[in-house]
PDB file of N, CA and C in Angstrom:
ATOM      1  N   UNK A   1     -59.076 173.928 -61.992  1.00  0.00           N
ATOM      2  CA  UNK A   1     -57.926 174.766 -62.239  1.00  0.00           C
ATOM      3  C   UNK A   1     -57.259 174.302 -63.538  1.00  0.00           C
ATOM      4  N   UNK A   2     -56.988 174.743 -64.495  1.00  0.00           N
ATOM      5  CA  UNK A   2     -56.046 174.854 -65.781  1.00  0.00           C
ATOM      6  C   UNK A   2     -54.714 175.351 -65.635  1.00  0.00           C
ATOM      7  N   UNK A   3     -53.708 175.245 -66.524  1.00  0.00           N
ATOM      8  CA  UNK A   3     -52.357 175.178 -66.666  1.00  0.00           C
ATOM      9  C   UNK A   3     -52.581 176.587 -67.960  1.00  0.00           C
ATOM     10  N   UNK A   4     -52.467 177.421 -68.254  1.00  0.00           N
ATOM     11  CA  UNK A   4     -52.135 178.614 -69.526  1.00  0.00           C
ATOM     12  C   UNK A   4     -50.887 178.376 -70.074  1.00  0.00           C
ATOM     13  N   UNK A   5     -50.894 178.185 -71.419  1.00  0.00           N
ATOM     14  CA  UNK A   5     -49.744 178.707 -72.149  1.00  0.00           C
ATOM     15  C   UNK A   5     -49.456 179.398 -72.471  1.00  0.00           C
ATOM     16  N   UNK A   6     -48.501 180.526 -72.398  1.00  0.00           N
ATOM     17  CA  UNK A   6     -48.763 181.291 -73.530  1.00  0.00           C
ATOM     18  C   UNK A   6     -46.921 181.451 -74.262  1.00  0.00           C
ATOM     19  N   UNK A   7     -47.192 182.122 -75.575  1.00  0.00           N
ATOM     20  CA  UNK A   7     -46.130 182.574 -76.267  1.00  0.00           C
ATOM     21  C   UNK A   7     -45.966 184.136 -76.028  1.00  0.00           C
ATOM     22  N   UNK A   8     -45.382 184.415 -74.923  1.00  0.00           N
ATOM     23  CA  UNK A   8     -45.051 185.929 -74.754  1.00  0.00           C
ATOM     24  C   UNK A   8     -44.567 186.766 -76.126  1.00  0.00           C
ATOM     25  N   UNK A   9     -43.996 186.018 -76.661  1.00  0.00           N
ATOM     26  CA  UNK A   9     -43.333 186.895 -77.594  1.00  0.00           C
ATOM     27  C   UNK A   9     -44.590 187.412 -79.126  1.00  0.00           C
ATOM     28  N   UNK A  10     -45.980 186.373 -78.993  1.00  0.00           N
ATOM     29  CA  UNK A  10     -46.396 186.729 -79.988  1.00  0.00           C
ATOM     30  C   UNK A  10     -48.034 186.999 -79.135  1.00  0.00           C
ATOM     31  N   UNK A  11     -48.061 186.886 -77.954  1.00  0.00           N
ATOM     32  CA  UNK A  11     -49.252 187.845 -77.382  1.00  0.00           C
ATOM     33  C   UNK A  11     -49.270 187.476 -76.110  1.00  0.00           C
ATOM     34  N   UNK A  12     -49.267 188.813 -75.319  1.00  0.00           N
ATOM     35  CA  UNK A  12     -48.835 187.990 -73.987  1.00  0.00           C
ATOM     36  C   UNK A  12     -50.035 188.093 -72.981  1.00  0.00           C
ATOM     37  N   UNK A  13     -51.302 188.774 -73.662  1.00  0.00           N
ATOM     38  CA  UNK A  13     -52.445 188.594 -72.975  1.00  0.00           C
ATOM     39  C   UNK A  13     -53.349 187.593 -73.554  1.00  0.00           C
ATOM     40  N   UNK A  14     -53.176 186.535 -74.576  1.00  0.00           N
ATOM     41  CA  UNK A  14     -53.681 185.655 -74.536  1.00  0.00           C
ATOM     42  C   UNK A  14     -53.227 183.917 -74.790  1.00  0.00           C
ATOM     43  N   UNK A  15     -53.849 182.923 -74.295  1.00  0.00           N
ATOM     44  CA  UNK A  15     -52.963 181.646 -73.832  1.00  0.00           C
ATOM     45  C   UNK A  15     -53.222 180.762 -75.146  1.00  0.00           C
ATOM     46  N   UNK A  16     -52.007 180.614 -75.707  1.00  0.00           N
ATOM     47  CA  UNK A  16     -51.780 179.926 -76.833  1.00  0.00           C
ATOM     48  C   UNK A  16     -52.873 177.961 -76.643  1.00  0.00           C
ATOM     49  N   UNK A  17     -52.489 177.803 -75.298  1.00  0.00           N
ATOM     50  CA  UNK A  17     -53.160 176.720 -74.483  1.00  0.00           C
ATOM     51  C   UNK A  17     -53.704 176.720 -73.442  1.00  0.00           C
ATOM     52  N   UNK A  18     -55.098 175.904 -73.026  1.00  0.00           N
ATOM     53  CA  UNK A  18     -55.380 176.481 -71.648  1.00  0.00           C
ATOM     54  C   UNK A  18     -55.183 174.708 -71.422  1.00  0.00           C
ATOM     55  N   UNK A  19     -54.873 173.891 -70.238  1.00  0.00           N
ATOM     56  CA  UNK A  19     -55.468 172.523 -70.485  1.00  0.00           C
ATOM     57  C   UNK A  19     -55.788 171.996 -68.823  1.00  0.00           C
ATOM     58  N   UNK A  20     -56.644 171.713 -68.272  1.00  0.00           N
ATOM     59  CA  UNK A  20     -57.595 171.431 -66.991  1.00  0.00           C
ATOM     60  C   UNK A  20     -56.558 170.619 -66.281  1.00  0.00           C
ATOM     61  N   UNK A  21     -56.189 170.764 -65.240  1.00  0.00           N
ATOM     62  CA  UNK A  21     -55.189 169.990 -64.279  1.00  0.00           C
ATOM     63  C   UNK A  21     -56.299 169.555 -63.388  1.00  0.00           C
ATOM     64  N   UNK A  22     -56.622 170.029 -62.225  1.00  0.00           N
ATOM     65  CA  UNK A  22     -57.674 169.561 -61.550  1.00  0.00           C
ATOM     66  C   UNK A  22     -58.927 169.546 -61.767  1.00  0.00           C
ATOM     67  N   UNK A  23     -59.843 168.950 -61.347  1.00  0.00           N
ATOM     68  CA  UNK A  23     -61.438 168.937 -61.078  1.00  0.00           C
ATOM     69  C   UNK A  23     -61.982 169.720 -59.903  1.00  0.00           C
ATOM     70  N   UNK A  24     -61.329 169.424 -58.644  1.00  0.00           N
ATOM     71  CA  UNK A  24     -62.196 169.642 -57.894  1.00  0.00           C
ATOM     72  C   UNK A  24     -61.845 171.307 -57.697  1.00  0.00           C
ATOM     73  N   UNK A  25     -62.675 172.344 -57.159  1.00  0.00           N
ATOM     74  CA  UNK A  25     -62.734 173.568 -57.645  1.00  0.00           C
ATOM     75  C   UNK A  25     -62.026 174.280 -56.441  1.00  0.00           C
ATOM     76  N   UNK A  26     -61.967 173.391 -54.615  1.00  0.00           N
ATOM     77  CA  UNK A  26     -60.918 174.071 -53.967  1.00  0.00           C
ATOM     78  C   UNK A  26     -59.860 173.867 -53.903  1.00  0.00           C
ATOM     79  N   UNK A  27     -59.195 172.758 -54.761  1.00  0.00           N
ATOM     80  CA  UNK A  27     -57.851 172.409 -55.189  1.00  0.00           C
ATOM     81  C   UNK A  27     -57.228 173.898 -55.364  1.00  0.00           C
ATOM     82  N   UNK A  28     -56.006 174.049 -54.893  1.00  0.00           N
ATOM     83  CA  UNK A  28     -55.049 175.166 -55.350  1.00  0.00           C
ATOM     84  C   UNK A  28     -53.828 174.676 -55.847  1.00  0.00           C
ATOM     85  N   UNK A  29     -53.362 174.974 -57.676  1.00  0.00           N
ATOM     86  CA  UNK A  29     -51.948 174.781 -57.911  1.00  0.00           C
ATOM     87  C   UNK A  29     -50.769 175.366 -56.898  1.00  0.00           C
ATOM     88  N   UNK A  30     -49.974 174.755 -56.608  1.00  0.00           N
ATOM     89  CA  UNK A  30     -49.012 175.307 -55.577  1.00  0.00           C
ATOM     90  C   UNK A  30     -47.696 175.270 -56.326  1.00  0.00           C
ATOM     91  N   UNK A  31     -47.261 174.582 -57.185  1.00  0.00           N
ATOM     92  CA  UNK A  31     -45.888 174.697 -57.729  1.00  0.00           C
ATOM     93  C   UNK A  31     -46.067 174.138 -59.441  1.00  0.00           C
ATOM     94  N   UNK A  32     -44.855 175.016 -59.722  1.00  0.00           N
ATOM     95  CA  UNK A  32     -44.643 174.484 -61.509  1.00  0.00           C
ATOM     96  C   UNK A  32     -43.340 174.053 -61.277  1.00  0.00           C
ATOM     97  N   UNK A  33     -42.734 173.516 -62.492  1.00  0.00           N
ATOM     98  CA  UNK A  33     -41.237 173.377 -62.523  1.00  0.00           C
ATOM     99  C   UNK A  33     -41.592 172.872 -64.059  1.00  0.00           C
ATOM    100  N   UNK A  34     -40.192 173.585 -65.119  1.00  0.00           N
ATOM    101  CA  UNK A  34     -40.180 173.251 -66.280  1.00  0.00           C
ATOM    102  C   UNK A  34     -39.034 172.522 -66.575  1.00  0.00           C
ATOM    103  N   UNK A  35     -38.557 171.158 -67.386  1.00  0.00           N
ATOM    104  CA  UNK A  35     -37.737 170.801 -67.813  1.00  0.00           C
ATOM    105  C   UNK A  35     -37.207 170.887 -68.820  1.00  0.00           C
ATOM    106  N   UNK A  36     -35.576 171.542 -68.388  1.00  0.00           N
ATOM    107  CA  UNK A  36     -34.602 172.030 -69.216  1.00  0.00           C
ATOM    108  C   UNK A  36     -34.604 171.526 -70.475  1.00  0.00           C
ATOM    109  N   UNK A  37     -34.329 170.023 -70.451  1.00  0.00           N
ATOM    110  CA  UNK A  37     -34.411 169.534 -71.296  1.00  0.00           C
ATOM    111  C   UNK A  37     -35.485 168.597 -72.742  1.00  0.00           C
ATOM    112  N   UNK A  38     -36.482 168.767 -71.760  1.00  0.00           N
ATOM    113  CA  UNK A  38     -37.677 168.115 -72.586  1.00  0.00           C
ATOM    114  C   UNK A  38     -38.605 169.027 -72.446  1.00  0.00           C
ATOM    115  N   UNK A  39     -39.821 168.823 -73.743  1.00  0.00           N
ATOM    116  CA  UNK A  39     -40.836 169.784 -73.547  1.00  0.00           C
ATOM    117  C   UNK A  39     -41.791 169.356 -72.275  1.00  0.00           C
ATOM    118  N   UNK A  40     -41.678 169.469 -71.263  1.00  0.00           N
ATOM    119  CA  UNK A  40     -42.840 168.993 -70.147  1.00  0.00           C
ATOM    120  C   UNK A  40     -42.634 169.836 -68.958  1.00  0.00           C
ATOM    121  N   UNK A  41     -43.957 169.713 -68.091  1.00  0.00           N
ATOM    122  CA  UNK A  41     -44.229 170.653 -67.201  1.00  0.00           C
ATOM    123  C   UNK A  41     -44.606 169.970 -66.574  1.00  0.00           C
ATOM    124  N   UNK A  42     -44.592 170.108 -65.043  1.00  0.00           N
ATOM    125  CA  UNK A  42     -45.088 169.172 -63.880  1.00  0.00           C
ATOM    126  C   UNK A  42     -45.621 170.380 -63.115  1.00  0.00           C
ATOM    127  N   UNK A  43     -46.849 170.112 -62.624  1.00  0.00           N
ATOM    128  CA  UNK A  43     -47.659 170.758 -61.746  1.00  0.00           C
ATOM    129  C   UNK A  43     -48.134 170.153 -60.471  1.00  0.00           C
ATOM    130  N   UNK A  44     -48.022 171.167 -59.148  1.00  0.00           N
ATOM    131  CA  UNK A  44     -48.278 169.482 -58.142  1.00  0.00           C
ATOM    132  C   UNK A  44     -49.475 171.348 -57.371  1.00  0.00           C
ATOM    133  N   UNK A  45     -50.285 170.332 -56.797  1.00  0.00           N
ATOM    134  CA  UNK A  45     -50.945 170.913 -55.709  1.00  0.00           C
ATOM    135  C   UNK A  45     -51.023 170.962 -54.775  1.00  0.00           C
ATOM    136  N   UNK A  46     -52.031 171.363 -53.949  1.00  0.00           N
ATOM    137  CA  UNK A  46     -52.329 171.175 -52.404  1.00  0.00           C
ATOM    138  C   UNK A  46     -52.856 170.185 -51.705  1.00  0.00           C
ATOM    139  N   UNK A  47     -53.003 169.175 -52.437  1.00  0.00           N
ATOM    140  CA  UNK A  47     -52.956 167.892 -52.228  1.00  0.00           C
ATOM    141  C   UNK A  47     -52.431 167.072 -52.059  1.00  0.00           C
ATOM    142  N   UNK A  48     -51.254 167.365 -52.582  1.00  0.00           N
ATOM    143  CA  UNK A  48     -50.151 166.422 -52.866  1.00  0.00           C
ATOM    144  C   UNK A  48     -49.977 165.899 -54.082  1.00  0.00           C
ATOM    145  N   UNK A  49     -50.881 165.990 -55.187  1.00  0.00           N
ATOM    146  CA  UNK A  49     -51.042 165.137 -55.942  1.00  0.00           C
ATOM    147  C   UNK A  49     -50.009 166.510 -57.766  1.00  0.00           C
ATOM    148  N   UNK A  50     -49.771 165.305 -58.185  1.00  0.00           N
ATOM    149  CA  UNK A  50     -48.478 165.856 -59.097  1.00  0.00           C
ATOM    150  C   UNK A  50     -49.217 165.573 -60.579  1.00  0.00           C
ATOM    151  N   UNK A  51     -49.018 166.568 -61.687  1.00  0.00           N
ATOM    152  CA  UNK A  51     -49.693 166.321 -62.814  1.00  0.00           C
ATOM    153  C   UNK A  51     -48.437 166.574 -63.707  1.00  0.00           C
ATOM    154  N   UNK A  52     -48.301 165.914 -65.001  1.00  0.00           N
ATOM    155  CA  UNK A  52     -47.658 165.310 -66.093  1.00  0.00           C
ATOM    156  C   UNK A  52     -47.831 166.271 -66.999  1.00  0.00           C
ATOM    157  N   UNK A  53     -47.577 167.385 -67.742  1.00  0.00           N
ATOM    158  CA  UNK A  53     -47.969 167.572 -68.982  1.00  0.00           C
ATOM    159  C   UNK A  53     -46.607 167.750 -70.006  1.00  0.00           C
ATOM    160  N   UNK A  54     -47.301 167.113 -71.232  1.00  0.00           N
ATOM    161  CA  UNK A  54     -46.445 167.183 -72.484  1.00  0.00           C
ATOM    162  C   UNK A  54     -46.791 168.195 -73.188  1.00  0.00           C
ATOM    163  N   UNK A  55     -45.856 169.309 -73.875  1.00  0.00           N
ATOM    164  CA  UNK A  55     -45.936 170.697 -74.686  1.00  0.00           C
ATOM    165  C   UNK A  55     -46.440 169.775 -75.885  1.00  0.00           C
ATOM    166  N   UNK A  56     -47.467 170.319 -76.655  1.00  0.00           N
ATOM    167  CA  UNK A  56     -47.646 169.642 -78.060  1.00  0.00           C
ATOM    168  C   UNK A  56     -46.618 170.480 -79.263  1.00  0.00           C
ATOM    169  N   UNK A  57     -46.255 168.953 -79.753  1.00  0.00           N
ATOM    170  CA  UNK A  57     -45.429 169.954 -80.877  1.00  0.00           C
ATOM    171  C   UNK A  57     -45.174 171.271 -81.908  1.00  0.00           C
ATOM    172  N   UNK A  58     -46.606 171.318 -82.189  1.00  0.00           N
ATOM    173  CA  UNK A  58     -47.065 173.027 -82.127  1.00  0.00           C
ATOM    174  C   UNK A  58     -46.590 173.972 -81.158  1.00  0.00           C
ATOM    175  N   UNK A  59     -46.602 173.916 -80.265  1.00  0.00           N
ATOM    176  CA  UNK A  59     -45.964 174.544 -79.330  1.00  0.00           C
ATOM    177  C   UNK A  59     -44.534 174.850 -79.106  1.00  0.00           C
ATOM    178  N   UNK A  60     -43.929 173.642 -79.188  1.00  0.00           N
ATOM    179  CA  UNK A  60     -42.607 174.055 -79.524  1.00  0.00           C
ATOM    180  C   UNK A  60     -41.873 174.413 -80.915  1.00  0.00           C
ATOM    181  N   UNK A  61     -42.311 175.238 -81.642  1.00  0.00           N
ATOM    182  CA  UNK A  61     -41.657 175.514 -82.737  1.00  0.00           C
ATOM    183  C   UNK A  61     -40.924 177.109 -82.343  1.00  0.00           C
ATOM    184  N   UNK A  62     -39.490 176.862 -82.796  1.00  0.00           N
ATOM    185  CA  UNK A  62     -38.556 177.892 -82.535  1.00  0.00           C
ATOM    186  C   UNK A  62     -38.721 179.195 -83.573  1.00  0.00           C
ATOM    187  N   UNK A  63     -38.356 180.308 -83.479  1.00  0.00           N
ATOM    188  CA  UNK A  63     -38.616 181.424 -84.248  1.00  0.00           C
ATOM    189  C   UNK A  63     -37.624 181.331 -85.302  1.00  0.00           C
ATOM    190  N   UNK A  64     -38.143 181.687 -86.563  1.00  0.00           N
ATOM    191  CA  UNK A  64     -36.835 181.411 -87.243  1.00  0.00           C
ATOM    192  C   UNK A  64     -36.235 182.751 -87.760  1.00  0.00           C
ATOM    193  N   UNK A  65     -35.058 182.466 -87.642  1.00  0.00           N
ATOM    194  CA  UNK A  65     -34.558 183.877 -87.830  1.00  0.00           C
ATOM    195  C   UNK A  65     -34.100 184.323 -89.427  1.00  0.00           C
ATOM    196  N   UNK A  66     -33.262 185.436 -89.595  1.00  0.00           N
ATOM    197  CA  UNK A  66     -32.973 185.725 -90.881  1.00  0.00           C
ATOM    198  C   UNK A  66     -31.810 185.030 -91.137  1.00  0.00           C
ATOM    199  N   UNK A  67     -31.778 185.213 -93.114  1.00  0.00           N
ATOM    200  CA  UNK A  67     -30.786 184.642 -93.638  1.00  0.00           C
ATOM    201  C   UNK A  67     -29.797 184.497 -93.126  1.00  0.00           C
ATOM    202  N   UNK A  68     -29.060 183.236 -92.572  1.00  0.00           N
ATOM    203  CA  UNK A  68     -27.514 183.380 -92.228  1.00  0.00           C
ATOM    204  C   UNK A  68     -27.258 184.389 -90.710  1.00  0.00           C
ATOM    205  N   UNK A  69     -28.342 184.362 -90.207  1.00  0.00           N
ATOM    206  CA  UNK A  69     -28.474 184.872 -88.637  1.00  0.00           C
ATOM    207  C   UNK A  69     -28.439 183.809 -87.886  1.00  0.00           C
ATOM    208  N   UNK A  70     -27.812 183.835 -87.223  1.00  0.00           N
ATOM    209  CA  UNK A  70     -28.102 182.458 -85.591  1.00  0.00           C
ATOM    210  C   UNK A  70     -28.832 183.227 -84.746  1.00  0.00           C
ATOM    211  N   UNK A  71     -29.639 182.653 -84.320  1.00  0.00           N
ATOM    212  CA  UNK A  71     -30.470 183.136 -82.812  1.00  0.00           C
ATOM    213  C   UNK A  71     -29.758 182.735 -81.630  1.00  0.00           C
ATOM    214  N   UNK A  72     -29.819 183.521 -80.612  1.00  0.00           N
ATOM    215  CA  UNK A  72     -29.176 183.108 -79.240  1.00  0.00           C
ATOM    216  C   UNK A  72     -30.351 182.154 -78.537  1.00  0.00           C
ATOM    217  N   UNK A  73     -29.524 181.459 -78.194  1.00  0.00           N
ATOM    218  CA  UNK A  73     -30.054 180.037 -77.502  1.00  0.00           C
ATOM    219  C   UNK A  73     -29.686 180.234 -76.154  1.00  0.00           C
ATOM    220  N   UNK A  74     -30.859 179.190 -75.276  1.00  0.00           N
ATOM    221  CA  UNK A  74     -29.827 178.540 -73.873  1.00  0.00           C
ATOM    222  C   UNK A  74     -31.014 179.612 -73.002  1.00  0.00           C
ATOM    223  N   UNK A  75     -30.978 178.861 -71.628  1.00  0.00           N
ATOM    224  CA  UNK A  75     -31.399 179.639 -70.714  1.00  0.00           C
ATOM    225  C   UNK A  75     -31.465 180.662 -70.780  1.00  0.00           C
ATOM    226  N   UNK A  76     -30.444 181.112 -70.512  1.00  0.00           N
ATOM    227  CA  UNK A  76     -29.973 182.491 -69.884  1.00  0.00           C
ATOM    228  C   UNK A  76     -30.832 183.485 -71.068  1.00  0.00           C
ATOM    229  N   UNK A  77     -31.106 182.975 -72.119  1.00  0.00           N
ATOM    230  CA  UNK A  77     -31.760 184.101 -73.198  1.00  0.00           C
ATOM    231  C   UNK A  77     -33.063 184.254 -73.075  1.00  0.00           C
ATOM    232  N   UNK A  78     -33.530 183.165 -72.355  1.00  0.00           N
ATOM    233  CA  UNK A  78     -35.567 182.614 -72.171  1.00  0.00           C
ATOM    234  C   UNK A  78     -35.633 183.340 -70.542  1.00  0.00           C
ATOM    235  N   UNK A  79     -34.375 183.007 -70.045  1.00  0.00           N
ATOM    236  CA  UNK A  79     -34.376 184.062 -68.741  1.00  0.00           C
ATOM    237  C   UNK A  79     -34.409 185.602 -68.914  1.00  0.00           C
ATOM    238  N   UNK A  80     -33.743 185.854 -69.526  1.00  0.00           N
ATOM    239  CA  UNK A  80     -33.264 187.695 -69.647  1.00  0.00           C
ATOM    240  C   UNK A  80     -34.760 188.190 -70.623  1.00  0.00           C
ATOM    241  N   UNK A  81     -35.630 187.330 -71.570  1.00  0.00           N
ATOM    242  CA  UNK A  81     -36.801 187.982 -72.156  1.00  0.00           C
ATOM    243  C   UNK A  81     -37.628 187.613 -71.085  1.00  0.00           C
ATOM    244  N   UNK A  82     -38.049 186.646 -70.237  1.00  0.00           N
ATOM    245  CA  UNK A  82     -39.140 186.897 -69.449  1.00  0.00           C
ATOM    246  C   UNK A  82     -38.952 187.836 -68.185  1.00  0.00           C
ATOM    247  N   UNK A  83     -37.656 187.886 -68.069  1.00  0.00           N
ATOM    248  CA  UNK A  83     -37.597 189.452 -66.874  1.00  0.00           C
ATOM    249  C   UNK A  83     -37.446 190.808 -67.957  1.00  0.00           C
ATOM    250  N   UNK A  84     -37.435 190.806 -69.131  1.00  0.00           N
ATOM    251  CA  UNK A  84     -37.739 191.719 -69.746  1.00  0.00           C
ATOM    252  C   UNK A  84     -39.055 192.343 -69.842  1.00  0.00           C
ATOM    253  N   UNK A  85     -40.006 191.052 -70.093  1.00  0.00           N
ATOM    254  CA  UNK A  85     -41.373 190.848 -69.665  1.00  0.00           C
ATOM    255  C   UNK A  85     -41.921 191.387 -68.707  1.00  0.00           C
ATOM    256  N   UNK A  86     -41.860 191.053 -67.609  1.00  0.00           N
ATOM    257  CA  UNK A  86     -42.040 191.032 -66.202  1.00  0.00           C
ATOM    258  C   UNK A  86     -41.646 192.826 -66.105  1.00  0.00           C
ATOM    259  N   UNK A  87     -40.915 193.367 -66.574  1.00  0.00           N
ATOM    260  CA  UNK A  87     -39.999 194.366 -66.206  1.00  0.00           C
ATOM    261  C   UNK A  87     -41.186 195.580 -66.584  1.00  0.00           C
ATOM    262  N   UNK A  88     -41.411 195.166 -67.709  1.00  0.00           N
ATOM    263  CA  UNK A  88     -43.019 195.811 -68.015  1.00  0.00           C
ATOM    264  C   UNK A  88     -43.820 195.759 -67.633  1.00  0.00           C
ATOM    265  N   UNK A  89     -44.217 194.775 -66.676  1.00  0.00           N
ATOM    266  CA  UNK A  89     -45.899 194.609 -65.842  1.00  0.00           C
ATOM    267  C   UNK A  89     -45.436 195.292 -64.262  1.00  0.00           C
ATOM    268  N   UNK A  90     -44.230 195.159 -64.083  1.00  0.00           N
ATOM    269  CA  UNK A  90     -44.163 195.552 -62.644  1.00  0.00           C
ATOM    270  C   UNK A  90     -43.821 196.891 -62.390  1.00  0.00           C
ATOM    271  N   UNK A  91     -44.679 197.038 -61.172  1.00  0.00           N
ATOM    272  CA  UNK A  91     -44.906 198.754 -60.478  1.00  0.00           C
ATOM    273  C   UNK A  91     -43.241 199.653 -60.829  1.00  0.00           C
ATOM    274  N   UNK A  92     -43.310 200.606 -60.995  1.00  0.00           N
ATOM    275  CA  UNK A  92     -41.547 201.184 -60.603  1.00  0.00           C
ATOM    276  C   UNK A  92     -41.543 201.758 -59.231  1.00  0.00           C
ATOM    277  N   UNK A  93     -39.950 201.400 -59.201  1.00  0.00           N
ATOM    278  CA  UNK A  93     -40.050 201.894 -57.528  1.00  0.00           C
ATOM    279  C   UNK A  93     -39.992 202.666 -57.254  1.00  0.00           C
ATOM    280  N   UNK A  94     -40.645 203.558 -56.513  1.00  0.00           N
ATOM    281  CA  UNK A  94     -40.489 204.754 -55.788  1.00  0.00           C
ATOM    282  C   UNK A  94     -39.119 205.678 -55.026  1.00  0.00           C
ATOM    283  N   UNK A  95     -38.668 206.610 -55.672  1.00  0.00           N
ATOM    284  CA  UNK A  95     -37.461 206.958 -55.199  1.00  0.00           C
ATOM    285  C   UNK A  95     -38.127 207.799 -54.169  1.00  0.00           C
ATOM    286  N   UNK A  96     -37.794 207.674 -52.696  1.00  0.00           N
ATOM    287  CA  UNK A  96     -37.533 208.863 -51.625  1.00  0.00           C
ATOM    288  C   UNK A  96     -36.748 209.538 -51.081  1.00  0.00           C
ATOM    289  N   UNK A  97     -36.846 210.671 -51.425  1.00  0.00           N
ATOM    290  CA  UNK A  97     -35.175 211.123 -50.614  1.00  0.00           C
ATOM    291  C   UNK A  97     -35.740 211.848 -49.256  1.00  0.00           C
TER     292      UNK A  97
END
């Protein structure tokens, strides 16, 4: 099983990174969690067993914006584009009256 990266904002069907978490092939990833504050990702499985990864600095490079523009920062902005995201892949709901 592998971990995907990707940069939604510059292709969101293909993974900027792919990098191998487990070996054995009936292992199932069961949880992610990303930290707020540092580039790293922890992946744990069905095993129990918990994996480490560091974003390579390539990876974290911020978009840069125009002259004398600030970009909006902070959660809440990495939140509101990936349900923007999401908002596009998912079914619409069915109105019944």
């Amino acid at each position: 099983m592998s971990v995907h990266v990707f940069d939604l904002s510059v292709n969101k069907y293909e993974a900027i990174c792919k990098q191998p978490v487990v070996a054995k092939k009936k292992t199932k990833l069961t949880h992610i969690e990303f930290n707020p504050l540092h580039p790293i990702i922890i992946v744990g499985d069905d095993r129990g067993y918990v994996t480490s990864l560091k974003l390579s600095p390539n990876l974290r490079k911020k978009p840069k914006g125009k002259k004398g523009q600030e970009l909006p920062k902070g959660p809440e902005v990495e939140v509101a584009k990936m349900e923007k995201l999401l908002s596009l892949l998912r079914e619409p709901e069915h109105i019944t009256f």
